[in-house]
N, C-alpha and C. Protein backbone atom coordinates (compact mmCIF):
# COMPACT_ATOMS: atom_id res chain seq x y z
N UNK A 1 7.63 15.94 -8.40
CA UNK A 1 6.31 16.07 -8.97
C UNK A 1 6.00 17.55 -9.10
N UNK A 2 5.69 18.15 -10.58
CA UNK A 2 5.27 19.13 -10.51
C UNK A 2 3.72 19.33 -10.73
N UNK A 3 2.79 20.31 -10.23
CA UNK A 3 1.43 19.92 -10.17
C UNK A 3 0.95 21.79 -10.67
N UNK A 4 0.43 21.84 -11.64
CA UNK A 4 -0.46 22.70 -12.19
C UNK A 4 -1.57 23.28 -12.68
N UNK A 5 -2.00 24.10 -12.93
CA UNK A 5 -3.15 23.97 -13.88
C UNK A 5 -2.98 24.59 -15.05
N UNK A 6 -4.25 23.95 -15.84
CA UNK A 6 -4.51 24.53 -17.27
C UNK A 6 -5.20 26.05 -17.33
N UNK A 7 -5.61 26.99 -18.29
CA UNK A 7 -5.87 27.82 -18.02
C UNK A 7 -7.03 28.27 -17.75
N UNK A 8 -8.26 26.53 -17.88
CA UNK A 8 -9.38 26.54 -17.15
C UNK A 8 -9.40 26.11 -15.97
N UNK A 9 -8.95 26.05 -15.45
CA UNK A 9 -8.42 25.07 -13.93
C UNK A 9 -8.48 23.64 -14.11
N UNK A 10 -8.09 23.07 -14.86
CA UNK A 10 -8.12 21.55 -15.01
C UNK A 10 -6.72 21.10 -14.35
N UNK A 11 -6.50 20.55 -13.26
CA UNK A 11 -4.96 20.43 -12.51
C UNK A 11 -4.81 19.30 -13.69
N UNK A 12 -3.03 19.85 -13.22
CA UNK A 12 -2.18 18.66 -14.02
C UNK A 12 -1.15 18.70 -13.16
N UNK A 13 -1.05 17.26 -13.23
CA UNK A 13 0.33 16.69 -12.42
C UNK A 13 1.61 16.02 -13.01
N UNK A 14 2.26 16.27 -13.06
CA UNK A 14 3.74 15.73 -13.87
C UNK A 14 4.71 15.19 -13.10
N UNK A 15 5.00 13.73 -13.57
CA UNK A 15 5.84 13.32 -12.77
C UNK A 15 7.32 12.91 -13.37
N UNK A 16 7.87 12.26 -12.55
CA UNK A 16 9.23 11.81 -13.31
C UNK A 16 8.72 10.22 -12.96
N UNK A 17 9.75 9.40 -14.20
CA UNK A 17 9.64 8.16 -13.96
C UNK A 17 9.37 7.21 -12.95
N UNK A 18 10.81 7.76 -12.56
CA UNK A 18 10.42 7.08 -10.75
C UNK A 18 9.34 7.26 -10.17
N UNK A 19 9.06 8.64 -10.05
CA UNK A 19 7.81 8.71 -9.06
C UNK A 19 6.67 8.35 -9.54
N UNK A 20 6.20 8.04 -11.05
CA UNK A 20 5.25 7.57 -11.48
C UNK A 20 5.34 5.98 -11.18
N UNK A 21 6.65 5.13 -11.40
CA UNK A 21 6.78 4.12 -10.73
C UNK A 21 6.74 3.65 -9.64
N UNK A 22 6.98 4.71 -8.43
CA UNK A 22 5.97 4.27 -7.21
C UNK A 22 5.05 4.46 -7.04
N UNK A 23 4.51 5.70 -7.50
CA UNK A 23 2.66 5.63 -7.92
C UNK A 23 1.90 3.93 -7.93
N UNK A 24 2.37 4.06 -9.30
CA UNK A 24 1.63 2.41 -10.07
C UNK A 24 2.00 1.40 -8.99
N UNK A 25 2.94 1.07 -8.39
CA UNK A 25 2.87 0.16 -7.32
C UNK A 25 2.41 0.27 -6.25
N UNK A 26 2.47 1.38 -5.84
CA UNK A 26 1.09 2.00 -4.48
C UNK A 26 0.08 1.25 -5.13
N UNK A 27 -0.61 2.05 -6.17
CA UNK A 27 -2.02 1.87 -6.31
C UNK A 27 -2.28 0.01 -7.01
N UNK A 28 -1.57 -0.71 -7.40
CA UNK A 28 -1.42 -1.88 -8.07
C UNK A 28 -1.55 -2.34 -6.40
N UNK A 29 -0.29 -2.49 -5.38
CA UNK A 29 -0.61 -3.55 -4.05
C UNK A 29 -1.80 -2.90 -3.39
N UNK A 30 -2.32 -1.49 -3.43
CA UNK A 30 -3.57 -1.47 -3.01
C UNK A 30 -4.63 -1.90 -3.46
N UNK A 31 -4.85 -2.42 -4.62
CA UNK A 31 -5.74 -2.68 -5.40
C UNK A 31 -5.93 -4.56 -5.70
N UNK A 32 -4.79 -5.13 -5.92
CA UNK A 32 -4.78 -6.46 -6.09
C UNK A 32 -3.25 -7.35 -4.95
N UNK A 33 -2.79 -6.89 -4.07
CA UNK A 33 -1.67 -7.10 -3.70
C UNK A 33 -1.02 -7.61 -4.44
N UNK A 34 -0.77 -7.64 -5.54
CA UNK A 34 0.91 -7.40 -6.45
C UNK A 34 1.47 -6.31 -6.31
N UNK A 35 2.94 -6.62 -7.22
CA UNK A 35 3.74 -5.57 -7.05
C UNK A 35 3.42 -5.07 -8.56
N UNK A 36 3.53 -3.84 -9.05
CA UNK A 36 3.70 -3.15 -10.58
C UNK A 36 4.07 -4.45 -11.25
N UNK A 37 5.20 -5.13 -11.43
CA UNK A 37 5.80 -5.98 -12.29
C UNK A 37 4.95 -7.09 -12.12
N UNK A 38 4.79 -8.18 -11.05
CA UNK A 38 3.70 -9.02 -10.88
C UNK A 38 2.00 -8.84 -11.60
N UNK A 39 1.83 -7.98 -11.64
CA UNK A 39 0.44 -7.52 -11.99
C UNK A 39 0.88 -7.15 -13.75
N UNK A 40 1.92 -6.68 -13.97
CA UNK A 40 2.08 -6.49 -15.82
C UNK A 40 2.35 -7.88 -15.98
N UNK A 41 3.15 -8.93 -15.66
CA UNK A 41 3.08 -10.17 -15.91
C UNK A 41 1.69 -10.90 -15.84
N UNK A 42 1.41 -10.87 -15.16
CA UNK A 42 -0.33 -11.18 -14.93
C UNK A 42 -1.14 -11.00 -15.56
N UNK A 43 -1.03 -9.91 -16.27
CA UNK A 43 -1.93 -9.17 -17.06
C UNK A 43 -1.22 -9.70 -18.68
N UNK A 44 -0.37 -9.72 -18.82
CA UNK A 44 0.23 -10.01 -20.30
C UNK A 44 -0.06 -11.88 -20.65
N UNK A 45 0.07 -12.47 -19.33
CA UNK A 45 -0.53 -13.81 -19.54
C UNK A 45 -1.49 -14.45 -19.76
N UNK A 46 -2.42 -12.78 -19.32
CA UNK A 46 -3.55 -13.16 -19.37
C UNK A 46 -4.65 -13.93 -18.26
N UNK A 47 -4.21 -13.81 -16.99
CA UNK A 47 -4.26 -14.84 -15.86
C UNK A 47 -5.18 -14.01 -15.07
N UNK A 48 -5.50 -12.90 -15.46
CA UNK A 48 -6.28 -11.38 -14.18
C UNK A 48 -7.73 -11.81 -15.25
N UNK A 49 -8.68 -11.35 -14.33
CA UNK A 49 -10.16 -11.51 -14.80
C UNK A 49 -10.11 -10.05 -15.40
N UNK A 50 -10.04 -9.51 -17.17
CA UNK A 50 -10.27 -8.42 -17.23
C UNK A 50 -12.10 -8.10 -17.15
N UNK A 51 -12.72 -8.75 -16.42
CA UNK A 51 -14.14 -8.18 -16.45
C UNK A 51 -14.40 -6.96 -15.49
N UNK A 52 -12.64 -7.53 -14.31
CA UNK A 52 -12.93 -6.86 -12.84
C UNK A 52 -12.44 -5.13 -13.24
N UNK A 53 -13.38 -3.84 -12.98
CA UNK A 53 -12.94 -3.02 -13.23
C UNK A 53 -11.60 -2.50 -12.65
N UNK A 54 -11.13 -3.46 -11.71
CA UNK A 54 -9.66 -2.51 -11.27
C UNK A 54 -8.66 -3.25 -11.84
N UNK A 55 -9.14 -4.10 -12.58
CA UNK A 55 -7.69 -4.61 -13.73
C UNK A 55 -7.88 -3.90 -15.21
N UNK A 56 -9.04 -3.61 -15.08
CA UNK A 56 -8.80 -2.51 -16.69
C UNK A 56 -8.51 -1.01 -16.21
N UNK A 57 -8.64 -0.57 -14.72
CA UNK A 57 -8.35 0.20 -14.39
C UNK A 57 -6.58 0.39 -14.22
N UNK A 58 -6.17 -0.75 -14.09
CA UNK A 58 -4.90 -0.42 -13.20
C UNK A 58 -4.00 -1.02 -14.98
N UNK A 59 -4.91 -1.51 -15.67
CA UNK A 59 -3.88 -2.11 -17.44
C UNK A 59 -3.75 -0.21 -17.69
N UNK A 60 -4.87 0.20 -17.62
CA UNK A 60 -4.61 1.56 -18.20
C UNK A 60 -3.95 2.58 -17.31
N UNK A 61 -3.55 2.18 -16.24
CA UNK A 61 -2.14 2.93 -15.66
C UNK A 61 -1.20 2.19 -16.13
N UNK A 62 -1.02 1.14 -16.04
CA UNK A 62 0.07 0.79 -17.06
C UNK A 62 0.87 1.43 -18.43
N UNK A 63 -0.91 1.55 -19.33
CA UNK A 63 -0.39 2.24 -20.42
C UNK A 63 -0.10 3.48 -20.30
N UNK A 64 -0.25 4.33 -19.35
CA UNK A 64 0.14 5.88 -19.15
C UNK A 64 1.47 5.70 -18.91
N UNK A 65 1.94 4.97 -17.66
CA UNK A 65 3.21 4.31 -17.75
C UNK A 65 4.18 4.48 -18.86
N UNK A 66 3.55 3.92 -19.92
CA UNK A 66 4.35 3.91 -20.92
C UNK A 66 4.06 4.41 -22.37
N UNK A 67 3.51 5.73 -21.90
CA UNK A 67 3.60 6.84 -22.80
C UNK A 67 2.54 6.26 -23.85
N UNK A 68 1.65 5.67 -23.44
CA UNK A 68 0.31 5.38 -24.24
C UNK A 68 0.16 4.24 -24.93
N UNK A 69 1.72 3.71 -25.02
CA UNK A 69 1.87 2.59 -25.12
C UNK A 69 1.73 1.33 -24.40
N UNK A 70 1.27 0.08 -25.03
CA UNK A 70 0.33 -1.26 -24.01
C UNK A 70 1.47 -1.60 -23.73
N UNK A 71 1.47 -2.27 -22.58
CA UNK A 71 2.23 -2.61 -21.81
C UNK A 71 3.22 -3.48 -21.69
């Protein structure tokens, strides 16, 4: 992980795949106890209440995931 700032101080953090992939599963079993993959299945079936803010929270780590692309 490399971690910087912009040249107003806005930090930025950069990761590599992997480590963004244990990210999203940290914060996914802290959040709903699934795993990353359980919770994108979940979510693609349609089966998660998107009203609850930590499933539109955690769809849109998903899409960072994948380069802005849905999931």
């Amino acid at each position: 992980m490399v971690v910087s700032e912009t040249s107003s101080g806005t930090p930025v953090v950069e990761m590599t795949a992997e480590e963004y992939a244990a990210y999203l599963d940290r914060e996914v079993r802290d959040a709903t106890g699934l795993s990353a993959a359980e919770f994108r299945r979940a979510y693609l079936a349609g089966t998660l209440d998107e009203a609850d803010p930590a499933v539109s929270e955690l769809a849109g780590l998903l899409r960072i995931g994948q380069n802005g692309h849905a999931a």
